[in-house]
N, C-alpha and C. Protein backbone atom coordinates (compact mmCIF):
# COMPACT_ATOMS: atom_id res chain seq x y z
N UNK A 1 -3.75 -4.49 33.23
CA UNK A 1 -3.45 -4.44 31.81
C UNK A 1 -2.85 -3.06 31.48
N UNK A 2 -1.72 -2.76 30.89
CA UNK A 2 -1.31 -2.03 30.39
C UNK A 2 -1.53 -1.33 29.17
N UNK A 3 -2.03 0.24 28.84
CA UNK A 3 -2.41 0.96 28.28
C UNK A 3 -1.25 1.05 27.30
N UNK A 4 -1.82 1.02 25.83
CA UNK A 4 -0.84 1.76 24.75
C UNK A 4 -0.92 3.08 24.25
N UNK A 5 0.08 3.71 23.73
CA UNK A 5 -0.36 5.21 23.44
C UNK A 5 0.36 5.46 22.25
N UNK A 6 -0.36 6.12 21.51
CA UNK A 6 0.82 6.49 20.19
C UNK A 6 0.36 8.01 19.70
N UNK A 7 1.68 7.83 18.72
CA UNK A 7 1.38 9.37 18.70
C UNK A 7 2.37 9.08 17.21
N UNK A 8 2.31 10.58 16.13
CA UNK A 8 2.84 10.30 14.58
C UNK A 8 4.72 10.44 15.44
N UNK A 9 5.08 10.38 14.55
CA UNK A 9 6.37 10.45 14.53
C UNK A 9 6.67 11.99 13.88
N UNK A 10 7.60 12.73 14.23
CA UNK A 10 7.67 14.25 13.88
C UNK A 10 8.39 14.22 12.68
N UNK A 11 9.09 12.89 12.58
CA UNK A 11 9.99 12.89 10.99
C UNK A 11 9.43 12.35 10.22
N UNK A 12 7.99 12.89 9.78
CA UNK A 12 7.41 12.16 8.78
C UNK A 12 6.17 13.49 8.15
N UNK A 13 5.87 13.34 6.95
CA UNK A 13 5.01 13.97 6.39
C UNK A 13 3.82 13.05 5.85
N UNK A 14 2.70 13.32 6.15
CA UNK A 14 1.64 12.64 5.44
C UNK A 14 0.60 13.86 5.00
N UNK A 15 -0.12 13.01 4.03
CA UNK A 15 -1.79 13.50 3.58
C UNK A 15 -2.55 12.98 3.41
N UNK A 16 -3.70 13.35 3.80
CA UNK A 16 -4.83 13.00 3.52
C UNK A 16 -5.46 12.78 2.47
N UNK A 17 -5.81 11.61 1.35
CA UNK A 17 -6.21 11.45 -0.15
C UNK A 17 -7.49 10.51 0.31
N UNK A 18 -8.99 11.28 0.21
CA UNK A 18 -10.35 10.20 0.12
C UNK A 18 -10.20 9.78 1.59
N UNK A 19 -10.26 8.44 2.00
CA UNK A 19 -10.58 7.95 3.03
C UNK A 19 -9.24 7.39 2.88
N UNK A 20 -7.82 7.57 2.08
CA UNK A 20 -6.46 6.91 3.04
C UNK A 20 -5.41 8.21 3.38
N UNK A 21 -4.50 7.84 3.55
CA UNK A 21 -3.53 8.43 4.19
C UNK A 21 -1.67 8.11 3.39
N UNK A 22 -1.51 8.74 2.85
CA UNK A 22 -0.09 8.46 2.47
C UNK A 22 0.77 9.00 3.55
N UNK A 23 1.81 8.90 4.29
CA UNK A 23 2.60 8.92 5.01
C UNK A 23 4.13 8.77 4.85
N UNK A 24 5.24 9.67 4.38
CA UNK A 24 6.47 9.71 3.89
C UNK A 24 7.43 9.43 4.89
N UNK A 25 8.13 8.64 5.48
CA UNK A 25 9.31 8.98 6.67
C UNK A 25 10.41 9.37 5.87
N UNK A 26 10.88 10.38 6.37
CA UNK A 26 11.65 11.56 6.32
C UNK A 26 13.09 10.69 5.63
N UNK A 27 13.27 9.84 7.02
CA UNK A 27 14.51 9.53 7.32
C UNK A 27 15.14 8.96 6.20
N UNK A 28 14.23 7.78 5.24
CA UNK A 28 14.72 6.94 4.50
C UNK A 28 13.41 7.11 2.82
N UNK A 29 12.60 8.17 2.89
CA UNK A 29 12.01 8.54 2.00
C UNK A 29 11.35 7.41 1.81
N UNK A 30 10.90 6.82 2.87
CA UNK A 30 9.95 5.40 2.66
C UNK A 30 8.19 5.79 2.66
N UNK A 31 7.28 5.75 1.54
CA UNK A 31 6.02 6.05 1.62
C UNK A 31 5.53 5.28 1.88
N UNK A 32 4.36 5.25 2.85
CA UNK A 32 3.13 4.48 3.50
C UNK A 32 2.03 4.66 3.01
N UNK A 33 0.99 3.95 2.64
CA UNK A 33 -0.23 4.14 2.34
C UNK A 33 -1.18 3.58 3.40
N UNK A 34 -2.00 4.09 4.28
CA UNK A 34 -2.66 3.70 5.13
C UNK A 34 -4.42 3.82 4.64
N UNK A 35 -4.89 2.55 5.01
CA UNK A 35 -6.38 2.66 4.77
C UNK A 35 -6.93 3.05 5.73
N UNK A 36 -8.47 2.73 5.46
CA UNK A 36 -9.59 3.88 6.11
C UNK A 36 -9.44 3.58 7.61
N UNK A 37 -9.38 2.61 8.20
CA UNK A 37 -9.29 2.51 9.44
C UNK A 37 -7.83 2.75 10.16
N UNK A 38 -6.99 2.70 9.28
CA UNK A 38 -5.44 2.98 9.51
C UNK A 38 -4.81 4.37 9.62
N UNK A 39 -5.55 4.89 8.78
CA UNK A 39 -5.78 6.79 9.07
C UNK A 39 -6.88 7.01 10.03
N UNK A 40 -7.43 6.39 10.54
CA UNK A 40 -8.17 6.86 11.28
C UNK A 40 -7.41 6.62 12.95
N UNK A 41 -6.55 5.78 12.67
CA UNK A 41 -6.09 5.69 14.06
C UNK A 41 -4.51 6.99 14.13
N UNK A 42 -3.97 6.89 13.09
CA UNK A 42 -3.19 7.91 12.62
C UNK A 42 -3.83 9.75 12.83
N UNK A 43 -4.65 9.55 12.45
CA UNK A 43 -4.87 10.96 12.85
C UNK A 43 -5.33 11.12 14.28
N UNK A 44 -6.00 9.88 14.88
CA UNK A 44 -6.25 9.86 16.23
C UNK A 44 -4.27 10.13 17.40
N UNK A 45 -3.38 10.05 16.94
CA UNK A 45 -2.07 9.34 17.39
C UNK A 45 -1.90 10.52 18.41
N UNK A 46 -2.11 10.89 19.15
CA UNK A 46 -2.12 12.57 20.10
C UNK A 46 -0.81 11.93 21.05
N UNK A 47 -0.73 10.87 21.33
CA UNK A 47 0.39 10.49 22.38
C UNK A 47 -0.23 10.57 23.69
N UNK A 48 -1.36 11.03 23.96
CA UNK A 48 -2.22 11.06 25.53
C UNK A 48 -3.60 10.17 24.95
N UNK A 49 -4.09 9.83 24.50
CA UNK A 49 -5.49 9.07 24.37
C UNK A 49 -4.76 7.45 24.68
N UNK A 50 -5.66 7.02 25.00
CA UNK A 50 -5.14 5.24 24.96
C UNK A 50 -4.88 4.25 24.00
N UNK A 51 -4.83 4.12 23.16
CA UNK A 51 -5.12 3.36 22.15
C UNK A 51 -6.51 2.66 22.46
N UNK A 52 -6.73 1.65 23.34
CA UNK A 52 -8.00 1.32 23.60
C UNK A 52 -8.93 2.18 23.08
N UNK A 53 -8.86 3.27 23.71
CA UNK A 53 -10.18 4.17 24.11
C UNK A 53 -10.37 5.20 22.59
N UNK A 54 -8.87 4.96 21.36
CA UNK A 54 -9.33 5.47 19.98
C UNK A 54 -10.30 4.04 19.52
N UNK A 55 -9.50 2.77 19.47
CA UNK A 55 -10.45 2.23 18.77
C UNK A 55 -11.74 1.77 19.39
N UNK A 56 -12.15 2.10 20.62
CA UNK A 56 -13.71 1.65 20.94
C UNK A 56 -14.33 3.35 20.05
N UNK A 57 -13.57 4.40 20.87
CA UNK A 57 -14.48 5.46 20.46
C UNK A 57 -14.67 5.81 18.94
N UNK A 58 -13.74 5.42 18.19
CA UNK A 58 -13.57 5.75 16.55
C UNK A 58 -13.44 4.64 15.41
N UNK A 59 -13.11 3.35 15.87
CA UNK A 59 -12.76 2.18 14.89
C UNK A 59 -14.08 1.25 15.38
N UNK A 60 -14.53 0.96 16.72
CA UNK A 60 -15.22 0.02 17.12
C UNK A 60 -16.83 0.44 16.31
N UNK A 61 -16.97 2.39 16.96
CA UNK A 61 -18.16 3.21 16.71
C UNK A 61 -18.27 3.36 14.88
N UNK A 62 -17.52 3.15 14.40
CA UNK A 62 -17.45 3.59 12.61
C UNK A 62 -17.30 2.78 12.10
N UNK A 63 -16.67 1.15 12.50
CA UNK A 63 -16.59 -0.04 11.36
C UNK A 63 -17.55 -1.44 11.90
N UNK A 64 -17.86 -2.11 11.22
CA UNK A 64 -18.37 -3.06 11.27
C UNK A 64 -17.40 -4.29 11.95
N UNK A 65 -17.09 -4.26 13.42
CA UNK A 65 -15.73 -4.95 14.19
C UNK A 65 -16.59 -5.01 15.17
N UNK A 66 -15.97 -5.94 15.61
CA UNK A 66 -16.12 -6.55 17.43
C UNK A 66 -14.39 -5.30 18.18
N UNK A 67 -15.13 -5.13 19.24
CA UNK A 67 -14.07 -4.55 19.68
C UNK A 67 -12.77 -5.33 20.18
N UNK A 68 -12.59 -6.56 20.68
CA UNK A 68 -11.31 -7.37 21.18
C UNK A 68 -10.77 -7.62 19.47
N UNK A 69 -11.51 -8.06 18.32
CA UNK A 69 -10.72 -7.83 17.21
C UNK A 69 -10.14 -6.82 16.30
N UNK A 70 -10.86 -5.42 16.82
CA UNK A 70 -10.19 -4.55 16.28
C UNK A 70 -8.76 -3.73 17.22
N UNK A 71 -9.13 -4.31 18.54
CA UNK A 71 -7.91 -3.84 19.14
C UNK A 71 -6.65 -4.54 19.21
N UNK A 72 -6.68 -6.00 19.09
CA UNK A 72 -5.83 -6.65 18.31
C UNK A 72 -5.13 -6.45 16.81
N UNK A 73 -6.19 -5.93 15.81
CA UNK A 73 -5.37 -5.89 15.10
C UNK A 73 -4.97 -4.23 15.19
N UNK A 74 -5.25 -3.50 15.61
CA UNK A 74 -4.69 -2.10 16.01
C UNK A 74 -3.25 -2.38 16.94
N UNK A 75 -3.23 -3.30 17.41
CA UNK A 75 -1.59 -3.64 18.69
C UNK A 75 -0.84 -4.50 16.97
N UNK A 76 -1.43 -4.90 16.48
CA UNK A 76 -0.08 -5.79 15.59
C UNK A 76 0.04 -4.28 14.24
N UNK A 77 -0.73 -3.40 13.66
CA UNK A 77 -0.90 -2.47 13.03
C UNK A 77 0.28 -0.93 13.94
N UNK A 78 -0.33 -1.05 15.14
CA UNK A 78 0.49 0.32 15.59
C UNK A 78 1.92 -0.75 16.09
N UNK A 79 2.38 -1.62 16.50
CA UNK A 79 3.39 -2.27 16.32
C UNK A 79 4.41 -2.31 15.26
N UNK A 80 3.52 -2.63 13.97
CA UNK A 80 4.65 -2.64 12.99
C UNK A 80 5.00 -0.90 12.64
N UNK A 81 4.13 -0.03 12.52
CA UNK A 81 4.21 1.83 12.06
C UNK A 81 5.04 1.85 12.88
N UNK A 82 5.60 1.58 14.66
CA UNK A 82 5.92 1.58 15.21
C UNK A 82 7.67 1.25 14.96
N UNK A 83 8.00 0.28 14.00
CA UNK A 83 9.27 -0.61 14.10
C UNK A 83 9.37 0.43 12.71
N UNK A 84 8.71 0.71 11.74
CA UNK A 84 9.15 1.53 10.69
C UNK A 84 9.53 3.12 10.68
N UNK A 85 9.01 3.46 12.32
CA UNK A 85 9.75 4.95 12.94
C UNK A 85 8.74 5.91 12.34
N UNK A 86 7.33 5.51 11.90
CA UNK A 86 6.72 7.10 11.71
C UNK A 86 5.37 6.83 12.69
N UNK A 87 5.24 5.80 14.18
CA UNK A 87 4.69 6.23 14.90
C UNK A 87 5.61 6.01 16.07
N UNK A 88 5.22 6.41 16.92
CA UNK A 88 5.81 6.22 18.48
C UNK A 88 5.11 5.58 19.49
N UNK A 89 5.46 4.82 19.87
CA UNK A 89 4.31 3.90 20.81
C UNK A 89 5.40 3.43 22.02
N UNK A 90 4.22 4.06 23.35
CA UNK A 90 4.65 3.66 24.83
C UNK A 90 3.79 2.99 25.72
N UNK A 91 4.02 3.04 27.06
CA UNK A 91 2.78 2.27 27.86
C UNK A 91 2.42 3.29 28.69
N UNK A 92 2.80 4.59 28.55
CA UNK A 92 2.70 5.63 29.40
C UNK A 92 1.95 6.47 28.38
N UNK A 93 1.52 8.09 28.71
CA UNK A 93 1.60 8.52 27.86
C UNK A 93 2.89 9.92 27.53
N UNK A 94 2.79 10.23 26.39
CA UNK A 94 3.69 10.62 26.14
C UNK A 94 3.77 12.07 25.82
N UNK A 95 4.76 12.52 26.31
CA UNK A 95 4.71 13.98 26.85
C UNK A 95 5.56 15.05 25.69
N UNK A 96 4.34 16.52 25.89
CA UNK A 96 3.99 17.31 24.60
C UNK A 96 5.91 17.59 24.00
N UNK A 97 5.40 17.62 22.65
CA UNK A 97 7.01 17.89 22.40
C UNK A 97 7.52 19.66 22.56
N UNK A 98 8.61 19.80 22.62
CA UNK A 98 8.68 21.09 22.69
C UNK A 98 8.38 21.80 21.28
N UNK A 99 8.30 22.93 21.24
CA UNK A 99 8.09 23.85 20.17
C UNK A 99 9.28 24.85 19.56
């Protein structure tokens, strides 16, 4: 089985408001509002952790989920952030950006 990895997208600005996450992409001034479990995988996004291994250690451990359903809906969730360009998602992981 192949590992997912994500990480934010660098053309994007977000903040932190309560338990969500607003999220701006740069490119097309499109705002995101992400809920509590949706910022939580968002701030998890390092580009080296697994995806798996955020939501057992942080979504599975903090919400009231079965783990095969929260990692499902974390693959159709980091999928779509994914097609809207303010996350990045590979099967590898993904290597530090320069500075």
């Amino acid at each position: 089985m192949k590992d997912t990895y994500i990480r934010r997208s660098a053309d994007t600005a977000a903040r932190r408001i309560g338990d969500e996450t607003m999220v701006l992409a740069v490119a097309d001034s499109t705002l995101f509002s992400l809920n509590e479990t949706a910022s939580v995988l968002w701030e998890a996004a390092d580009g080296t952790t697994p995806l798996r291994t955020i939501v057992e250690n942080q979504i599975v451990a903090g919400f009231a989920v079965d783990s095969e359903t929260a990692y499902r809906d974390a693959l159709e969730l980091v999928a779509e952030l994914g097609r809207r360009g303010i996350l990045e998602v590979a099967d590898q992981p993904l290597e530090e950006r320069p500075k």
